[in-house]
N, C-alpha and C. Protein backbone atom coordinates (compact mmCIF):
# COMPACT_ATOMS: atom_id res chain seq x y z
N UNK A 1 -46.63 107.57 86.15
CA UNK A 1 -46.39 107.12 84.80
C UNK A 1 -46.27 108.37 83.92
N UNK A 2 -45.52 108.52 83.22
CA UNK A 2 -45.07 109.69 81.90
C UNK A 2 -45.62 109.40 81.27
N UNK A 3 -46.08 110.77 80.52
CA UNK A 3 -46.83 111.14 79.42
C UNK A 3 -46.44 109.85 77.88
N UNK A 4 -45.37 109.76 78.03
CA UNK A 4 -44.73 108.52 76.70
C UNK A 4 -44.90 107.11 77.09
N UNK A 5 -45.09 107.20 78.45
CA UNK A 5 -45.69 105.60 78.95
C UNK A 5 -46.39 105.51 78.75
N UNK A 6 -47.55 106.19 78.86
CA UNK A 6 -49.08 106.47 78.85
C UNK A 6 -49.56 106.09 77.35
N UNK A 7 -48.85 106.58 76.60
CA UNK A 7 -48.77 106.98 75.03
C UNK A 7 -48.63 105.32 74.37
N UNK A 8 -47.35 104.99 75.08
CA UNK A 8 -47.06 103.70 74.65
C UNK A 8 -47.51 102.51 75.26
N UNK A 9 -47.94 102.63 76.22
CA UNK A 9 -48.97 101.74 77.12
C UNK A 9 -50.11 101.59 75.75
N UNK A 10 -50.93 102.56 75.90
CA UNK A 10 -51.95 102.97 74.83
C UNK A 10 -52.08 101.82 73.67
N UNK A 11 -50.54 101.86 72.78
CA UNK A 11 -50.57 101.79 71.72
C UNK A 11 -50.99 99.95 71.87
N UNK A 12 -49.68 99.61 72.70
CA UNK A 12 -49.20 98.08 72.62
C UNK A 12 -51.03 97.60 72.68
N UNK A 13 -51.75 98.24 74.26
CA UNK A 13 -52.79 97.81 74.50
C UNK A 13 -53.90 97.61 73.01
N UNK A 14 -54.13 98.25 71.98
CA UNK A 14 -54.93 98.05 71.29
C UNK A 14 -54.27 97.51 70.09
N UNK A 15 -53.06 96.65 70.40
CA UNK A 15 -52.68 95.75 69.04
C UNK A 15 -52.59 94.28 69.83
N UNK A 16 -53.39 94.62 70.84
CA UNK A 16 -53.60 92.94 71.46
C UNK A 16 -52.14 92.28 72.36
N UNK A 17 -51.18 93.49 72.70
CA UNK A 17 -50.29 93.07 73.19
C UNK A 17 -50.25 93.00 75.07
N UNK A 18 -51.22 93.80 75.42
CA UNK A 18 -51.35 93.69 76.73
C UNK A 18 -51.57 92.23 77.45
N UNK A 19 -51.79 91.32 76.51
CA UNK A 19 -52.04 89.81 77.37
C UNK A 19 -50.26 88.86 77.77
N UNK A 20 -49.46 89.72 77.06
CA UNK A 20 -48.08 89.55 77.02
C UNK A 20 -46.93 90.15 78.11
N UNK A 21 -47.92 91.44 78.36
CA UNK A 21 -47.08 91.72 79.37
C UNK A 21 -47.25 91.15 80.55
N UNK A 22 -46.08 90.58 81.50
CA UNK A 22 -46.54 90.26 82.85
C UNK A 22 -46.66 91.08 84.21
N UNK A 23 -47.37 91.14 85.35
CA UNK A 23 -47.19 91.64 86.10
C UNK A 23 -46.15 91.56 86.67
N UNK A 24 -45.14 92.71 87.48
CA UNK A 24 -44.53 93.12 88.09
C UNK A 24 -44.70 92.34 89.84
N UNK A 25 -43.79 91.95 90.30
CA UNK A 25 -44.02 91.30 91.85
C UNK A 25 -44.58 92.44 92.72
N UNK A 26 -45.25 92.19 93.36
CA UNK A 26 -45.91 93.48 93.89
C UNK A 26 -45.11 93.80 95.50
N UNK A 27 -44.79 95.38 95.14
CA UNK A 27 -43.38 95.55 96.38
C UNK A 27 -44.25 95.94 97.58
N UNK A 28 -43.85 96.06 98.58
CA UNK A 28 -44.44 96.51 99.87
C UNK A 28 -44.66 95.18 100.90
N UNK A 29 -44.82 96.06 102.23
CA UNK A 29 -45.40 94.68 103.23
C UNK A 29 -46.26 93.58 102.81
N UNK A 30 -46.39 92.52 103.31
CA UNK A 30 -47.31 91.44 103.03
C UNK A 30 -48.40 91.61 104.22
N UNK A 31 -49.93 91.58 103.77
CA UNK A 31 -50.49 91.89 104.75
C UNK A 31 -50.13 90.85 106.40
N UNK A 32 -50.63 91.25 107.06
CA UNK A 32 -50.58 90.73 108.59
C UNK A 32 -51.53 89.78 109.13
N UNK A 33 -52.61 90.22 108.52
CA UNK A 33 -53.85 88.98 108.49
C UNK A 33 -53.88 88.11 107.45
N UNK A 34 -53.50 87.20 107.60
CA UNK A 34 -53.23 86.02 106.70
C UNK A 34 -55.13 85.60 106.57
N UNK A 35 -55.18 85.03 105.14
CA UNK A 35 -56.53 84.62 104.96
C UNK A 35 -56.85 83.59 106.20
N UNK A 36 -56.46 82.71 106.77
CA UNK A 36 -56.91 81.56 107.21
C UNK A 36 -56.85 82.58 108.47
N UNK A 37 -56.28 83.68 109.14
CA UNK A 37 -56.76 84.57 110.21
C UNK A 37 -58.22 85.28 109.98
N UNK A 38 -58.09 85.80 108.69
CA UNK A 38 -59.47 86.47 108.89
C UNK A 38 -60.93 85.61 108.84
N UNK A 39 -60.61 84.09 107.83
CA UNK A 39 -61.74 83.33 108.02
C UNK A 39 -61.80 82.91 109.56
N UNK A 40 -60.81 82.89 110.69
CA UNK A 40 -60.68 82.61 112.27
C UNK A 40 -61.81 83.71 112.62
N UNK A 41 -61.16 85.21 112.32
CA UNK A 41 -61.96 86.15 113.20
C UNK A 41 -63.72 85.93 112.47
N UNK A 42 -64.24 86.17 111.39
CA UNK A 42 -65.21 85.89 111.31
C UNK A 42 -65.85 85.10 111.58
N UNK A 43 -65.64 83.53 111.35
CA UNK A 43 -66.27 82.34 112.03
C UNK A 43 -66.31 82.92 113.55
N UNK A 44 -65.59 82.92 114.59
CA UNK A 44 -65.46 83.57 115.49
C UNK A 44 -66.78 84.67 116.12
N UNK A 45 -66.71 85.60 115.09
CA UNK A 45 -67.78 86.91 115.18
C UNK A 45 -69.03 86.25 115.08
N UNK A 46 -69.27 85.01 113.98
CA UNK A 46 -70.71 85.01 113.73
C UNK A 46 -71.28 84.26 114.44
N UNK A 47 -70.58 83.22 115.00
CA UNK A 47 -70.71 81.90 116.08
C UNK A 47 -71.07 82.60 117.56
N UNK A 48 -70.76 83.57 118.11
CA UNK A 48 -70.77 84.25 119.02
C UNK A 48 -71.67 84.35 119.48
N UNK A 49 -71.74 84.33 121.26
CA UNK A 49 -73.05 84.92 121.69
C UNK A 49 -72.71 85.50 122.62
N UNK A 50 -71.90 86.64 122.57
CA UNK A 50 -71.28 87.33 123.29
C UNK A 50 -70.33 88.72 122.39
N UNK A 51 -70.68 89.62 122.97
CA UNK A 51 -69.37 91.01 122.36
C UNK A 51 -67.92 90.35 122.57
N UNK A 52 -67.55 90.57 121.15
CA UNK A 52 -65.37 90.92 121.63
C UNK A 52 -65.49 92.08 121.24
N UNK A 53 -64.17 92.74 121.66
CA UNK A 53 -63.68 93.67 121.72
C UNK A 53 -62.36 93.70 120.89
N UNK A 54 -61.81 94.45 119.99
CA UNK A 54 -60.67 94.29 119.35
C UNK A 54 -59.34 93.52 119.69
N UNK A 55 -59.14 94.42 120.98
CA UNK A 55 -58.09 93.67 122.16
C UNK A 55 -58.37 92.42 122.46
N UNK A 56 -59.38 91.64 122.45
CA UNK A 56 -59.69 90.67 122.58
C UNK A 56 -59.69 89.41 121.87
N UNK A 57 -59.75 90.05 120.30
CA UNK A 57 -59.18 89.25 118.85
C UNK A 57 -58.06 89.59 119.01
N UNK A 58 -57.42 90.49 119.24
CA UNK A 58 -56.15 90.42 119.09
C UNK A 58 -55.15 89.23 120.13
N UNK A 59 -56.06 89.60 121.13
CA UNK A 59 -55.24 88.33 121.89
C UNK A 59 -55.42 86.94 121.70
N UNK A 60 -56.45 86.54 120.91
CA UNK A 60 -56.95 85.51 120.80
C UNK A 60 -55.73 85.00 119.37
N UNK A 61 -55.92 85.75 118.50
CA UNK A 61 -54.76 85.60 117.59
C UNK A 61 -53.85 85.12 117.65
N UNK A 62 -53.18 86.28 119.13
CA UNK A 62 -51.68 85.92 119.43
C UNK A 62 -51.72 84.34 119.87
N UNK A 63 -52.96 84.32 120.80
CA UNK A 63 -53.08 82.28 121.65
C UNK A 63 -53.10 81.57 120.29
N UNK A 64 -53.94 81.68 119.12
CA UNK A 64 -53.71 81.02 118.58
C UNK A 64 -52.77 80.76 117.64
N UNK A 65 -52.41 82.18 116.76
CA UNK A 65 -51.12 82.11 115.80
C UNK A 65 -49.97 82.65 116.05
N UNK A 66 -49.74 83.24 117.37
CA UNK A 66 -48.43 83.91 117.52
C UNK A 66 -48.28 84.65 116.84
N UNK A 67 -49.00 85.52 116.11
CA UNK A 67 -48.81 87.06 115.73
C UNK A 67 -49.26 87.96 116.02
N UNK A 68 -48.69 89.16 116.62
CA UNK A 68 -49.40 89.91 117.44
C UNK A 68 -50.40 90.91 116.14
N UNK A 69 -50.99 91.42 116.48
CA UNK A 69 -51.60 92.02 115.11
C UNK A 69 -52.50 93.54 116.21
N UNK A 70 -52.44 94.52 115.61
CA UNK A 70 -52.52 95.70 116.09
C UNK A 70 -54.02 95.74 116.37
N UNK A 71 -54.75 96.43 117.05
CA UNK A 71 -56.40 96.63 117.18
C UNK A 71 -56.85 97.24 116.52
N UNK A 72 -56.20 97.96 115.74
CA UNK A 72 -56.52 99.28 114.73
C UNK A 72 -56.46 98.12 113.23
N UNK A 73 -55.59 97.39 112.91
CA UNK A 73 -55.32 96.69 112.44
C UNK A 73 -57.03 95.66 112.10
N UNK A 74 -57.21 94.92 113.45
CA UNK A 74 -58.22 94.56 113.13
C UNK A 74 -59.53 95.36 112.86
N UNK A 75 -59.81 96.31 113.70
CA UNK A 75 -61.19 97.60 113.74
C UNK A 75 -61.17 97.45 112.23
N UNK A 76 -60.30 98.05 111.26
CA UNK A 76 -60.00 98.41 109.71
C UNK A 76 -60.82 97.18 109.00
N UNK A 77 -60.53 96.03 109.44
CA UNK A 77 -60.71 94.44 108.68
C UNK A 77 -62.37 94.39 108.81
N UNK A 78 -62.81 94.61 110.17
CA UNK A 78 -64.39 94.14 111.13
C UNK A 78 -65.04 95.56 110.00
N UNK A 79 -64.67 96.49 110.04
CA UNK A 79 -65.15 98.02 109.26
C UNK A 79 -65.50 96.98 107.67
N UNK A 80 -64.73 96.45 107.07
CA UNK A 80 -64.09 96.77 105.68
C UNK A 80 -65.15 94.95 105.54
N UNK A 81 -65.54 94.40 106.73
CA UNK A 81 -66.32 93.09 106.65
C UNK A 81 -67.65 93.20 106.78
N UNK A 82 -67.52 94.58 106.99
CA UNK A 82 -69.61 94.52 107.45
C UNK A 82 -69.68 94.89 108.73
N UNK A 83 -69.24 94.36 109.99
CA UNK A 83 -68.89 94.66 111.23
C UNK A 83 -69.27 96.32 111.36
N UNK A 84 -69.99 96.61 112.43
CA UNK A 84 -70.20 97.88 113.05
C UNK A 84 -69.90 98.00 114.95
N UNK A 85 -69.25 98.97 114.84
CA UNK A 85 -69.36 99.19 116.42
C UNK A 85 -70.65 99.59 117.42
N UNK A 86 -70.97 99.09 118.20
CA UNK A 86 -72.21 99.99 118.80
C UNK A 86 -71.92 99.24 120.42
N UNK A 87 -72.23 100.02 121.24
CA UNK A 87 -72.06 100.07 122.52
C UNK A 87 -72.88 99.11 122.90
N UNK A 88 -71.94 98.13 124.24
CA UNK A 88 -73.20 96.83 124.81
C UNK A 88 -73.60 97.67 125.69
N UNK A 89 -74.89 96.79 126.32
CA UNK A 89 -75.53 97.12 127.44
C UNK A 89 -76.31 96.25 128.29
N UNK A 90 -76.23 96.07 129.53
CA UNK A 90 -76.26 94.99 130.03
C UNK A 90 -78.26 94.90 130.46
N UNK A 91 -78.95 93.79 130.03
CA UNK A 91 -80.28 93.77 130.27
C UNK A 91 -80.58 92.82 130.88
N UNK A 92 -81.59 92.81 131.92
CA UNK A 92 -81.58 91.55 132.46
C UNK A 92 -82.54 90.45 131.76
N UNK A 93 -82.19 89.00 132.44
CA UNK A 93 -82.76 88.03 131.41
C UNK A 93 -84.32 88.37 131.46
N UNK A 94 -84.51 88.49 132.74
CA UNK A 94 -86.24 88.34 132.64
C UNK A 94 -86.64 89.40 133.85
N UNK A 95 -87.89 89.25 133.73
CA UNK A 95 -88.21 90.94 134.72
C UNK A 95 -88.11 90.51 136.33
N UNK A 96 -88.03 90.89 137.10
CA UNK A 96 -87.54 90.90 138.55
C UNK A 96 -88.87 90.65 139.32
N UNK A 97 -88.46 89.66 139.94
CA UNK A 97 -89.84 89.27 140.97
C UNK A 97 -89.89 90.47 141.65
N UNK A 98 -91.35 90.88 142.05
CA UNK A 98 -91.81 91.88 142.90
C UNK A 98 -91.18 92.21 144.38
N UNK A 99 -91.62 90.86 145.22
CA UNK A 99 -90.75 90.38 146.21
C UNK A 99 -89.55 90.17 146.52
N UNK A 100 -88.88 89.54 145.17
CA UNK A 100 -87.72 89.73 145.19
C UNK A 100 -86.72 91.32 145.53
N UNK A 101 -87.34 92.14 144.68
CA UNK A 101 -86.83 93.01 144.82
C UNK A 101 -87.58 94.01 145.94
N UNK A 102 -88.14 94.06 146.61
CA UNK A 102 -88.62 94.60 147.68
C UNK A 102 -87.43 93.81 148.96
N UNK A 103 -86.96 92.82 148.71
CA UNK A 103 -85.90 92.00 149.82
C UNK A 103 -84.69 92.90 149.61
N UNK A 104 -84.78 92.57 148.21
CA UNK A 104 -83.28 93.05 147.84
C UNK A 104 -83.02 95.06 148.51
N UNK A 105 -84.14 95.65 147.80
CA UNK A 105 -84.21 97.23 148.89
C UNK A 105 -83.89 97.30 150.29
N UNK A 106 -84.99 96.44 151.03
CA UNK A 106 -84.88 96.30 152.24
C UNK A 106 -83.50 96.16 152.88
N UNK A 107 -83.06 94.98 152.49
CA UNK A 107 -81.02 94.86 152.66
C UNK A 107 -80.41 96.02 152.64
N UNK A 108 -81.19 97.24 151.80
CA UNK A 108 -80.16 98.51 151.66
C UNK A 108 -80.41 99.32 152.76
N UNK A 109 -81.51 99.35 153.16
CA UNK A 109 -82.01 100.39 153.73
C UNK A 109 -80.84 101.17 154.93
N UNK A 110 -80.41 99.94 155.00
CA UNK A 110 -79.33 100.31 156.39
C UNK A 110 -78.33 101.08 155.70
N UNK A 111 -77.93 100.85 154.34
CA UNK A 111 -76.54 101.72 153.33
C UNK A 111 -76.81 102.57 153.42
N UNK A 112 -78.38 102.88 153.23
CA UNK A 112 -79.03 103.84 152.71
C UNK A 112 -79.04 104.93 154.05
N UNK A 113 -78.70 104.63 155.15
CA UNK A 113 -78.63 105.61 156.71
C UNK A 113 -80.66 105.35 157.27
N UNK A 114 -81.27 104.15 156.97
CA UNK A 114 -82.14 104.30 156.98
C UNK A 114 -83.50 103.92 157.10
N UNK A 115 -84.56 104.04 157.32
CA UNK A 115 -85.58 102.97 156.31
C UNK A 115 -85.96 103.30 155.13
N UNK A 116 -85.94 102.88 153.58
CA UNK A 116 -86.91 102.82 152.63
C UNK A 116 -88.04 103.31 152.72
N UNK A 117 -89.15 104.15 151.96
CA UNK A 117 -90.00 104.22 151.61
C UNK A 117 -90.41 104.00 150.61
């Protein structure tokens, strides 16, 4: 914007004329995630009892809306929603019978060139 836009912007604005002007159509792409996509991926995220993975919304997208939509694309959206990345890791449900796992060794021992101690 020039210094005389600026100037005349200025003026109109404090004689009460700014409620007159209208906005301009706004130029550029239309985003890619349509609202009724991103309320999908969140319902989605919070309902979950399980990790996705970007690639994984993304494909889910495509099954459901036929638009392919980039992973970077979404990462940006999950970032910009609260969403954080952090690495899974697999735990088991409950602690391992004693016996159990003394069977389960034993089975190796032979992988192992051997007997267990």
């Amino acid at each position: 914007m020039s210094k005389c836009s600026q100037i005349s912007f200025g003026r109109s604005c404090g004689r009460g004329e700014r409620s007159k002007r209208k906005d301009r159509p706004h130029l550029g792409r239309a985003p890619v995630l349509t609202p009724e996509m991103r309320t999908t991926l969140l319902h989605r995220l919070r309902q979950a009892d399980r990790a996705w993975t970007c690639a994984q919304l993304a494909e889910r997208l495509y099954q459901q809306y036929g638009v392919q939509v980039h992973i970077e694309t979404i990462r940006q959206f999950l970032r910009r929603a609260g969403f954080v990345w952090r690495r899974t890791r697999y735990v088991p449900a409950k602690r391992p019978d004693p016996q159990e796992m003394d069977e389960c060794l034993c089975g190796r021992a032979s992988w192992y060139g051997g007997k267990m101690e």
